[in-house]
PDB file of N, CA and C in Angstrom:
ATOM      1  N   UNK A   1       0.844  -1.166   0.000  1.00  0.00           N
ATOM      2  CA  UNK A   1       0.000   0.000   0.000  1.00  0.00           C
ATOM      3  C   UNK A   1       0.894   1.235   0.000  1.00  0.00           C
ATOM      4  N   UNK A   2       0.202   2.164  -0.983  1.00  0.00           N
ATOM      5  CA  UNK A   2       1.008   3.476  -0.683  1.00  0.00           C
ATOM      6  C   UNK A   2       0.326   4.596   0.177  1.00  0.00           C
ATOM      7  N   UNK A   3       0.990   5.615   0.793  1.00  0.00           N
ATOM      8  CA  UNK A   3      -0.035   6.226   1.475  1.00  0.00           C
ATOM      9  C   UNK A   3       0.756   7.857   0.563  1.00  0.00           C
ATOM     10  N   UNK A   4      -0.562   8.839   0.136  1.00  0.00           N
ATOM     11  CA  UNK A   4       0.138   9.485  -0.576  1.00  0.00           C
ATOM     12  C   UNK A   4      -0.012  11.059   0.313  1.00  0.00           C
ATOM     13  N   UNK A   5       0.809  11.711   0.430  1.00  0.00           N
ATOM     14  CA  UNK A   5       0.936  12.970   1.221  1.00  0.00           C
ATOM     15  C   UNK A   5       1.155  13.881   0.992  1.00  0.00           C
ATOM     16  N   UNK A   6       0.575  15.508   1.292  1.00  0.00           N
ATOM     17  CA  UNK A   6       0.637  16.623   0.598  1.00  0.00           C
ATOM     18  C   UNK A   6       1.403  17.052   1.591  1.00  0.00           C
ATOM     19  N   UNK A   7       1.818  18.703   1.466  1.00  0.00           N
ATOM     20  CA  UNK A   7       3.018  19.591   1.893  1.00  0.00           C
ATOM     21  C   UNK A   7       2.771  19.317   3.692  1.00  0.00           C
ATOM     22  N   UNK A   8       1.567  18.947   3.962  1.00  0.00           N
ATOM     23  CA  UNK A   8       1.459  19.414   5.757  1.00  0.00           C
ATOM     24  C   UNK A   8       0.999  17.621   6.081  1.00  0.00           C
ATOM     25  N   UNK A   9       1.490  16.854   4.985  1.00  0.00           N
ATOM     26  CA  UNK A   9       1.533  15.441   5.580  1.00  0.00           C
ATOM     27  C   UNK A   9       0.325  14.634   5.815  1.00  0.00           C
ATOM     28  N   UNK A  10      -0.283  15.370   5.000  1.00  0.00           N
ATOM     29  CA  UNK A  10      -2.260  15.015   5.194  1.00  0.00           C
ATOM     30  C   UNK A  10      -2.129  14.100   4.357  1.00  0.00           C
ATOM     31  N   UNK A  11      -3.220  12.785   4.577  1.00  0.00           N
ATOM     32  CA  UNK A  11      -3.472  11.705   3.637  1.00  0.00           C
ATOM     33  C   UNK A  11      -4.159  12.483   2.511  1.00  0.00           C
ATOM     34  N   UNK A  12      -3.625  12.413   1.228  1.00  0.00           N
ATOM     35  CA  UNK A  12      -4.580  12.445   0.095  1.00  0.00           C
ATOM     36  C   UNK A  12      -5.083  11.908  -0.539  1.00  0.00           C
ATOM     37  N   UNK A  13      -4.429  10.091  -0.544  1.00  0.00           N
ATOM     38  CA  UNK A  13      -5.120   8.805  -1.311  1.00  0.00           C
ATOM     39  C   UNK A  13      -4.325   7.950  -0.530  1.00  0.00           C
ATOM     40  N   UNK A  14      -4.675   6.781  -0.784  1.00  0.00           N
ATOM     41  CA  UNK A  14      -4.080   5.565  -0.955  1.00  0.00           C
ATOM     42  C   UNK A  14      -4.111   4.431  -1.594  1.00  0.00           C
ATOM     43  N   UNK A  15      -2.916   4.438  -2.166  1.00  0.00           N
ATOM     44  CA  UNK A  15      -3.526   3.268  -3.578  1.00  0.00           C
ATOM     45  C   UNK A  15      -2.340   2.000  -3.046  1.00  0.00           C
ATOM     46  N   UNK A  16      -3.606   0.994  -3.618  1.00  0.00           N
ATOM     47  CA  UNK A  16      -2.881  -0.266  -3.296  1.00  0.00           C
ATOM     48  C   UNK A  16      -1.793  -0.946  -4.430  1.00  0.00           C
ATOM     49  N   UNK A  17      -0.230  -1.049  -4.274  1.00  0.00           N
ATOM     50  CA  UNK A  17       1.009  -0.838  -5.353  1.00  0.00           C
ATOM     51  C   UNK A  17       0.750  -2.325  -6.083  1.00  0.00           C
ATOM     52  N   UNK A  18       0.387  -3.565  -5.172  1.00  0.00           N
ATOM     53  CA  UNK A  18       1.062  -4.596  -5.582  1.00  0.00           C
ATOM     54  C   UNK A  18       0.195  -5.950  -4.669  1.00  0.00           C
ATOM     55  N   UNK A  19      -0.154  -7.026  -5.258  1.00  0.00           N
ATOM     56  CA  UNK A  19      -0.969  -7.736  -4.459  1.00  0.00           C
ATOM     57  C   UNK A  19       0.103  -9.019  -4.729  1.00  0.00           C
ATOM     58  N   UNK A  20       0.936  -9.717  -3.993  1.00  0.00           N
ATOM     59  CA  UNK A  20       1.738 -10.814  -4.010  1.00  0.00           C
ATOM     60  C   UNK A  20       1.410 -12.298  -3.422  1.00  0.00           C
ATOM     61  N   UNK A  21       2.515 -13.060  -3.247  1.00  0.00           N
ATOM     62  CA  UNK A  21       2.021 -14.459  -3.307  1.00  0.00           C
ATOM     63  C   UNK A  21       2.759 -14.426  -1.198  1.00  0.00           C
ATOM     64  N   UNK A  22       2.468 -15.709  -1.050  1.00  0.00           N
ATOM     65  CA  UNK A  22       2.696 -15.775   0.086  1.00  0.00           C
ATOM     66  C   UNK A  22       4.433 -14.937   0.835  1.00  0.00           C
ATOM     67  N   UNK A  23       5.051 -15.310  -0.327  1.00  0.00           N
ATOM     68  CA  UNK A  23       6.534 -15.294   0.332  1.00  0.00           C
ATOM     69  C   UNK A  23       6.815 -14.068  -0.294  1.00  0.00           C
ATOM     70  N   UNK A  24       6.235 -13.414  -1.633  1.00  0.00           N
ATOM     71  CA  UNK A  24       6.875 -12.361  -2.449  1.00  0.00           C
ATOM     72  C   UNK A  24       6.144 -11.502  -2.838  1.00  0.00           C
ATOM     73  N   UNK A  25       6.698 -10.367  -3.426  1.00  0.00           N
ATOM     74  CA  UNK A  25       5.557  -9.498  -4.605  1.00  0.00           C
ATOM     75  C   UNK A  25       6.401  -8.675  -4.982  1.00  0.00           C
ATOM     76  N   UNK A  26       5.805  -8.153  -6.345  1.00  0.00           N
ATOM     77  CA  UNK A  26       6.767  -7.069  -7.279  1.00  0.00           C
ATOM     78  C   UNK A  26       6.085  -5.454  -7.070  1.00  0.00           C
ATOM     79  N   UNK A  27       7.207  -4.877  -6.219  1.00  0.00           N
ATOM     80  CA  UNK A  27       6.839  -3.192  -6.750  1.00  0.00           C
ATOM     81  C   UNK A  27       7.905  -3.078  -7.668  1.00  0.00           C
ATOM     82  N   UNK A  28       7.730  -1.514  -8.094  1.00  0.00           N
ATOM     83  CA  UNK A  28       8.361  -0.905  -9.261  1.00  0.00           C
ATOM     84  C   UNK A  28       8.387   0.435  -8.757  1.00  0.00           C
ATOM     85  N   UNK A  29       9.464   1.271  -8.427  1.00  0.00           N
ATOM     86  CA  UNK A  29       9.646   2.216  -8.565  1.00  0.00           C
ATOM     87  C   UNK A  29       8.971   3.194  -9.341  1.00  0.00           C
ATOM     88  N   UNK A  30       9.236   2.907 -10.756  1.00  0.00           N
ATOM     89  CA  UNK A  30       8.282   3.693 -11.203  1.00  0.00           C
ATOM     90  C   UNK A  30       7.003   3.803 -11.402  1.00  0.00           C
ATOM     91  N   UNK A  31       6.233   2.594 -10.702  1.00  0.00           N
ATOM     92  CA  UNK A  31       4.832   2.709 -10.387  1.00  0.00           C
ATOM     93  C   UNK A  31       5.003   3.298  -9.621  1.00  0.00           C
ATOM     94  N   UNK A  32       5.418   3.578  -7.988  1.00  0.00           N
ATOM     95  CA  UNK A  32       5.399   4.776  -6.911  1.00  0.00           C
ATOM     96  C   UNK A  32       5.723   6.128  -7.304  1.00  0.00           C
ATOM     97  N   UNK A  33       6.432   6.443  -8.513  1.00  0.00           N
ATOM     98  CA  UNK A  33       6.857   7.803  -9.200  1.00  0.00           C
ATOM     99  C   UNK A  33       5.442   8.230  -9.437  1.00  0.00           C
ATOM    100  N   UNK A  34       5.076   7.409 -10.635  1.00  0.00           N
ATOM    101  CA  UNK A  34       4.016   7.613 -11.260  1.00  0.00           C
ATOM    102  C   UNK A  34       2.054   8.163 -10.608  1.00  0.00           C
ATOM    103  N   UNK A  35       2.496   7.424  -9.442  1.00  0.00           N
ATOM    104  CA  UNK A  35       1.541   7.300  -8.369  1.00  0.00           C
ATOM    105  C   UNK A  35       1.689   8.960  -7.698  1.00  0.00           C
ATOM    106  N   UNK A  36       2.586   8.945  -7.440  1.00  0.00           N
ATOM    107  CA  UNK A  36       3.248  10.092  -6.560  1.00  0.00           C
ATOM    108  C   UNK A  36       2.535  11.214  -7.182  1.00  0.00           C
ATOM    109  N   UNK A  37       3.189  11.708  -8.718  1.00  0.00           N
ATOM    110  CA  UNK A  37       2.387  12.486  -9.361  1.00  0.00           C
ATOM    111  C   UNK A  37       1.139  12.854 -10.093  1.00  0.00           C
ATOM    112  N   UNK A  38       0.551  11.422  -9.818  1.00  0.00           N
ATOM    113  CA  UNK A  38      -0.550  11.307 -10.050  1.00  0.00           C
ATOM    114  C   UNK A  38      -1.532  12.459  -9.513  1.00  0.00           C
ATOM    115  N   UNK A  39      -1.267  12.086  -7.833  1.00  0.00           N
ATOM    116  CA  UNK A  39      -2.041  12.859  -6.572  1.00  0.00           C
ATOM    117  C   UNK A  39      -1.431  13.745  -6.592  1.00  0.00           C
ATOM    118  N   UNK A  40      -0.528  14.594  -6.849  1.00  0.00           N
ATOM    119  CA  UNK A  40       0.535  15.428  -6.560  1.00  0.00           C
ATOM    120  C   UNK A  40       1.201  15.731  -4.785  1.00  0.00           C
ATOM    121  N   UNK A  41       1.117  14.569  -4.453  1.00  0.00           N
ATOM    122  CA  UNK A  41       2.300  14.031  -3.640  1.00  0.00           C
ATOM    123  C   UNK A  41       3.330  14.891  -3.309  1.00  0.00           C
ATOM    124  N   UNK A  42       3.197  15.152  -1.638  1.00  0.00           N
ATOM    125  CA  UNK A  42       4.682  15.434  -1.454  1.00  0.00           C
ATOM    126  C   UNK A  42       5.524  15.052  -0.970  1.00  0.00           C
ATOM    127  N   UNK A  43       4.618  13.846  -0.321  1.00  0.00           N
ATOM    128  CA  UNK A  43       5.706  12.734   0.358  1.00  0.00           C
ATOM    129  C   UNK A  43       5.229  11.234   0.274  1.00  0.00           C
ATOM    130  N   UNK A  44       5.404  10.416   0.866  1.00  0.00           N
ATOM    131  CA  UNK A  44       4.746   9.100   0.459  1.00  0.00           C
ATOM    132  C   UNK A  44       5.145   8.213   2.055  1.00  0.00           C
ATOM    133  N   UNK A  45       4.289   7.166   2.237  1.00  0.00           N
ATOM    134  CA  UNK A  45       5.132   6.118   2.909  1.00  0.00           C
ATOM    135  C   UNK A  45       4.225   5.155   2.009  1.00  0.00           C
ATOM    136  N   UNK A  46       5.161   3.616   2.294  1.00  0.00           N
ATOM    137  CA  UNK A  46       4.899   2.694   1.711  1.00  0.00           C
ATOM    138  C   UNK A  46       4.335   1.423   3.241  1.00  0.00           C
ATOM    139  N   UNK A  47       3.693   0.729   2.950  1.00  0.00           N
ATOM    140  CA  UNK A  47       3.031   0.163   4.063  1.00  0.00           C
ATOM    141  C   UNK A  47       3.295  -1.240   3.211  1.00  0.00           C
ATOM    142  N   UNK A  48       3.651  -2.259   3.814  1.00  0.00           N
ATOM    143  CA  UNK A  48       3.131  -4.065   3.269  1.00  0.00           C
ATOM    144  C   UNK A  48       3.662  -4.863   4.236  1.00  0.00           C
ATOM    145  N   UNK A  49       2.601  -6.122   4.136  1.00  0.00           N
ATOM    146  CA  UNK A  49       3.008  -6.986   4.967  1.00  0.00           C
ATOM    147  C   UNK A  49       3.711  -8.279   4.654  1.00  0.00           C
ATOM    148  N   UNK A  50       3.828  -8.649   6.224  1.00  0.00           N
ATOM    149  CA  UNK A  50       4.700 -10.108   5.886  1.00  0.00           C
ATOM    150  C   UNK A  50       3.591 -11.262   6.517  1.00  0.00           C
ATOM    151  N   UNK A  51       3.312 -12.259   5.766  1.00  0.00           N
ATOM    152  CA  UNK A  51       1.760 -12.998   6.381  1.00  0.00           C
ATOM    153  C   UNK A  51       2.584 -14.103   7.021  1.00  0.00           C
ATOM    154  N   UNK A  52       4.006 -14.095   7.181  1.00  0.00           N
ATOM    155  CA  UNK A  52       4.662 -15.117   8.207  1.00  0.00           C
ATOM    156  C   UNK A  52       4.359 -14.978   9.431  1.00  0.00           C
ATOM    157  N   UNK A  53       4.799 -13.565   9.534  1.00  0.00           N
ATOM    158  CA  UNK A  53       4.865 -13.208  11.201  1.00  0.00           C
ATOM    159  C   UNK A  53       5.691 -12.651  11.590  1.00  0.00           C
ATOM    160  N   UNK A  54       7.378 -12.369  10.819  1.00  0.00           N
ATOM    161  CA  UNK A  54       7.826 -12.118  10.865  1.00  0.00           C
ATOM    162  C   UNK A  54       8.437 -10.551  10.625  1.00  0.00           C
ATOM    163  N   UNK A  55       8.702  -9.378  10.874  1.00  0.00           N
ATOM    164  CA  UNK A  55       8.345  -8.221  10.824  1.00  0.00           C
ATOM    165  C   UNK A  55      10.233  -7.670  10.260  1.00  0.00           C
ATOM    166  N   UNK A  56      11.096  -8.397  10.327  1.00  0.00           N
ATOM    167  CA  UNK A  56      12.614  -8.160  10.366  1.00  0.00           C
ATOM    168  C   UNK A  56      12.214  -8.131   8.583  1.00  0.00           C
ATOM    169  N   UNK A  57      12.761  -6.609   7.552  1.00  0.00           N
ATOM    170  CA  UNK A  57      12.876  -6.659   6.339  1.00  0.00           C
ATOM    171  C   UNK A  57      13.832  -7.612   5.608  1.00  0.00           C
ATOM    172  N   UNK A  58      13.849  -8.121   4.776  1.00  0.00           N
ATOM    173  CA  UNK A  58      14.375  -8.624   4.143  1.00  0.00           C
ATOM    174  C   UNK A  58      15.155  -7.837   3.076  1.00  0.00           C
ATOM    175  N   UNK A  59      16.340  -8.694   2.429  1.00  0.00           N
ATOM    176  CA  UNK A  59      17.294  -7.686   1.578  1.00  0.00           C
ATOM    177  C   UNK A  59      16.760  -7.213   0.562  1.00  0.00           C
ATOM    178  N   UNK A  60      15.657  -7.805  -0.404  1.00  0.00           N
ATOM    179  CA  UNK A  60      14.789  -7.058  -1.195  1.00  0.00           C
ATOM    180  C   UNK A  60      14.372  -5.773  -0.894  1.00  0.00           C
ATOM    181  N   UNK A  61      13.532  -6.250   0.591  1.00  0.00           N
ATOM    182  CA  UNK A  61      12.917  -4.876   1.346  1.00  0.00           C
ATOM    183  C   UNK A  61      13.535  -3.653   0.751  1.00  0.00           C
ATOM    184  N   UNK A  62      15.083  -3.770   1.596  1.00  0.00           N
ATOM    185  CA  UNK A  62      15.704  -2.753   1.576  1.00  0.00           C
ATOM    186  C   UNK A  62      16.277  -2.331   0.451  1.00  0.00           C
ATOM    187  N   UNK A  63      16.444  -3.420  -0.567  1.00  0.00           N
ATOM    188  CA  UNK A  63      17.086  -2.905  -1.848  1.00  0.00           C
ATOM    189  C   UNK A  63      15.824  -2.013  -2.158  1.00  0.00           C
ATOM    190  N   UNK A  64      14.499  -2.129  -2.479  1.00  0.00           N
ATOM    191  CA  UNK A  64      13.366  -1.664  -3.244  1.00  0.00           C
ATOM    192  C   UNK A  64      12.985  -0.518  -2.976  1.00  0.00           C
ATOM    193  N   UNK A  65      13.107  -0.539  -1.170  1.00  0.00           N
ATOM    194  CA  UNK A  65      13.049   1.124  -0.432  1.00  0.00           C
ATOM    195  C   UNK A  65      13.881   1.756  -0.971  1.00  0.00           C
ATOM    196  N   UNK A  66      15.218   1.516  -1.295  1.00  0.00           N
ATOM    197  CA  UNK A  66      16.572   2.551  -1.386  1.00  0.00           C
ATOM    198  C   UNK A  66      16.569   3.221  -2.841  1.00  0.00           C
ATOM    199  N   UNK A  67      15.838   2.126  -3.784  1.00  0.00           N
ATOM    200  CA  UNK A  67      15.466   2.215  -4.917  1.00  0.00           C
ATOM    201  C   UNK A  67      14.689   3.357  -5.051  1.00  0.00           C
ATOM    202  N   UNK A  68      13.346   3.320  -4.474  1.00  0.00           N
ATOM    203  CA  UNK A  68      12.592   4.197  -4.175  1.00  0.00           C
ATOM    204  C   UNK A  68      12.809   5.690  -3.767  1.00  0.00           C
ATOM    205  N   UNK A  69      13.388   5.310  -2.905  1.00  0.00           N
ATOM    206  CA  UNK A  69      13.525   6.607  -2.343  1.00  0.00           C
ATOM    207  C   UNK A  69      14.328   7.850  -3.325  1.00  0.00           C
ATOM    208  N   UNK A  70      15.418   6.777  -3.526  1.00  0.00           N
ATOM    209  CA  UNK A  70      16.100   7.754  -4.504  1.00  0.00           C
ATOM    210  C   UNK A  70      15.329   8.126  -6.211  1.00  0.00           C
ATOM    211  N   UNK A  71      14.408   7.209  -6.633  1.00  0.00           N
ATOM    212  CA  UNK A  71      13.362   8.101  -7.696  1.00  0.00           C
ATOM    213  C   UNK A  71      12.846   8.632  -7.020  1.00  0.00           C
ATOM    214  N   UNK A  72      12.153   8.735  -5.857  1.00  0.00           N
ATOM    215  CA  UNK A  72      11.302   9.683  -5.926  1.00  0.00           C
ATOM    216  C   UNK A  72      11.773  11.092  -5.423  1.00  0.00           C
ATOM    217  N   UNK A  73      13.613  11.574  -4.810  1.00  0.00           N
ATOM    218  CA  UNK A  73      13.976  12.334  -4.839  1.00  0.00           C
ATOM    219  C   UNK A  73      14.844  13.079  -6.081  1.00  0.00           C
ATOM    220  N   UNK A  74      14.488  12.614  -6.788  1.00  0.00           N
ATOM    221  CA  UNK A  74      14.949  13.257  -7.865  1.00  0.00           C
ATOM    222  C   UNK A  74      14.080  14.227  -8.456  1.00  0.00           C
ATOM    223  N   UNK A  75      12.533  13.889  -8.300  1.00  0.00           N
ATOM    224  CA  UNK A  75      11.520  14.574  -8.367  1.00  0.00           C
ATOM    225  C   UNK A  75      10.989  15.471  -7.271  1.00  0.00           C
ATOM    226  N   UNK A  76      11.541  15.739  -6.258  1.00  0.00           N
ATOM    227  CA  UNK A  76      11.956  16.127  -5.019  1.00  0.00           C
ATOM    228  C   UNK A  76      10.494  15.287  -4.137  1.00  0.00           C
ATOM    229  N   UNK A  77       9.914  14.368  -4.599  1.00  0.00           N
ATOM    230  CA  UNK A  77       9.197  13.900  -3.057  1.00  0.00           C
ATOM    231  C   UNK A  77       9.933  12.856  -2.280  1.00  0.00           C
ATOM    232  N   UNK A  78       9.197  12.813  -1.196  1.00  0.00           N
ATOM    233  CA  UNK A  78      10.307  12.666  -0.229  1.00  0.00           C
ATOM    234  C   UNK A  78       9.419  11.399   0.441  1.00  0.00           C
ATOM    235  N   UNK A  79      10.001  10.342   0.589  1.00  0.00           N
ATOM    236  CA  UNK A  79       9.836   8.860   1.419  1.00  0.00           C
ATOM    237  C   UNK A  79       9.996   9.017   2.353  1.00  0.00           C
ATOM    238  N   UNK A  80       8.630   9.229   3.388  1.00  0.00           N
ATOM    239  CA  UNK A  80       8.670   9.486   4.977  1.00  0.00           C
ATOM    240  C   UNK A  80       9.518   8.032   5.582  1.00  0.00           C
ATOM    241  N   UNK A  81       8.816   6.890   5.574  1.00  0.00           N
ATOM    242  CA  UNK A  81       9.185   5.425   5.694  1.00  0.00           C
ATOM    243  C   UNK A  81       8.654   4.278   4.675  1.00  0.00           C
ATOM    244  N   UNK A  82       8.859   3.034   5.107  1.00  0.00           N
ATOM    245  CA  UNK A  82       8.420   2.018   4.512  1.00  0.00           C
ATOM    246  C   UNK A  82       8.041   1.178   5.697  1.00  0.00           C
ATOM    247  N   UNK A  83       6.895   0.953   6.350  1.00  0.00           N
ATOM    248  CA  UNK A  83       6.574   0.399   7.331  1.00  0.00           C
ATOM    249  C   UNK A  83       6.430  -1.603   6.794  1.00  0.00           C
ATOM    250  N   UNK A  84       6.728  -2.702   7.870  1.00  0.00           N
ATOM    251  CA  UNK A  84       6.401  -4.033   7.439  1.00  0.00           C
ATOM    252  C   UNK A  84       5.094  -4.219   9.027  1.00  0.00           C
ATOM    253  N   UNK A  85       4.419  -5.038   8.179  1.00  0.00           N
ATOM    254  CA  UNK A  85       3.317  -5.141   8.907  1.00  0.00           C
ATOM    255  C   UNK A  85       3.049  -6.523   9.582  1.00  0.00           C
ATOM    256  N   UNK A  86       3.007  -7.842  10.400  1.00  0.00           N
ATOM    257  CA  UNK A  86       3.194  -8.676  10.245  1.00  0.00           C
ATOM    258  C   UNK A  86       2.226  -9.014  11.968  1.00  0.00           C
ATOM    259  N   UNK A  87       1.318  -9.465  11.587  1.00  0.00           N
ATOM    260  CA  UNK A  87      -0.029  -9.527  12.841  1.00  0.00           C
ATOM    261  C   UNK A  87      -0.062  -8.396  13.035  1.00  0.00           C
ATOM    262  N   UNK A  88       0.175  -8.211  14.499  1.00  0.00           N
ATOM    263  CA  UNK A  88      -0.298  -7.220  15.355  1.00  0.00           C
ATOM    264  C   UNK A  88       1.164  -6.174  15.472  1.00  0.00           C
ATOM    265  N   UNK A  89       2.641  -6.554  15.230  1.00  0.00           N
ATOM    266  CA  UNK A  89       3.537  -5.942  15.123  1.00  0.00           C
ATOM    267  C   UNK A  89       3.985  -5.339  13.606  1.00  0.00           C
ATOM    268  N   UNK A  90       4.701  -4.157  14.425  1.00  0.00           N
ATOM    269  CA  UNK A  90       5.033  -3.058  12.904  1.00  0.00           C
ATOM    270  C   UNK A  90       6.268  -2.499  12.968  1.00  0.00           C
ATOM    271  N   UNK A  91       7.089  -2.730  12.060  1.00  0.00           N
ATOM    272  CA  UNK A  91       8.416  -2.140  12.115  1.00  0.00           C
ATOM    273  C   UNK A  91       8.627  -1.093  10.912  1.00  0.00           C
ATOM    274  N   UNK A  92       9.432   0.142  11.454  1.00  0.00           N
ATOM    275  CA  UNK A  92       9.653   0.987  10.382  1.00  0.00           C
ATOM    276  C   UNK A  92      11.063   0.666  10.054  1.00  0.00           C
ATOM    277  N   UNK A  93      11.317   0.864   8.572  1.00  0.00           N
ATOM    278  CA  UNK A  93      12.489   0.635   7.556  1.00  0.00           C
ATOM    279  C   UNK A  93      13.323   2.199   8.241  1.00  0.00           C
ATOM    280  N   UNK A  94      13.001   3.211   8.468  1.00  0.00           N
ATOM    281  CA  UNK A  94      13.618   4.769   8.675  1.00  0.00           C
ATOM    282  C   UNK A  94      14.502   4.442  10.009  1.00  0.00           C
ATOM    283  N   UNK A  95      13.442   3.682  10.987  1.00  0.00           N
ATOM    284  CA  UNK A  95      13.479   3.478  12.082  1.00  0.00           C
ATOM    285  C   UNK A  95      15.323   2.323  12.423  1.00  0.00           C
ATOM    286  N   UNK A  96      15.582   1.866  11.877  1.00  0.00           N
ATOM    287  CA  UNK A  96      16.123   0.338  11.853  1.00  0.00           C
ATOM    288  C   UNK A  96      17.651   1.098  10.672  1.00  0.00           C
ATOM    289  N   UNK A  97      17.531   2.182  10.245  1.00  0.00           N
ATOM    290  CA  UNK A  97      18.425   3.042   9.385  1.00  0.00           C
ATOM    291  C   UNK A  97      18.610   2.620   7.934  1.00  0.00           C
ATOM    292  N   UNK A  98      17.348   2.341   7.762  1.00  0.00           N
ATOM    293  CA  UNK A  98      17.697   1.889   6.330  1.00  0.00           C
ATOM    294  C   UNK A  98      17.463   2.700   5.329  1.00  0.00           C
ATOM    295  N   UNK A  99      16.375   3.899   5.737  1.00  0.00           N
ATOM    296  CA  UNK A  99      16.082   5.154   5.301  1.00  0.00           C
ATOM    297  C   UNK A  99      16.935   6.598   5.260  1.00  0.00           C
TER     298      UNK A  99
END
């Protein structure tokens, strides 16, 4: 899920990026670009879960965030976090320094 954000951080949409299989799923950068300016976005976080249970990102995770982040500063919006969701626990990617 993306959550999309204007200058004072207010929700303006949220669109869902990517629907995956148990263990995986494909974002794309430039679907979150694209998204971004869609709404005219000034910041974004990215929200998805892990249906293990497990809440620790994986090296994808972090490759895809870093990916991210850096398209979407080129366009100057700005990747608050990338939260993992996994039951009732939630870990932020910003949080853990991967942001």
């Amino acid at each position: 899920m993306l959550l999309l954000l204007d200058s004072q951080n207010r929700l303006i949409a949220d669109e869902t990026i990517s629907r995956g299989t148990v263990n995986q799923t494909s974002v794309y950068p430039r679907e979150i670009v694209n998204l971004a300016l869609q709404h005219f976005a000034h910041a974004v976080i990215i929200v998805h879960n892990h249906p293990g249970g497990e809440t620790s990102p994986s090296r994808a995770d972090i490759s895809v965030t870093k990916d991210i982040d850096k398209a979407l500063a080129v366009i100057g919006i700005t990747l608050h976090d990338h939260l993992i969701v996994a039951g009732t626990n939630c870990v932020s990617l910003k949080s853990l320094g991967h942001l």
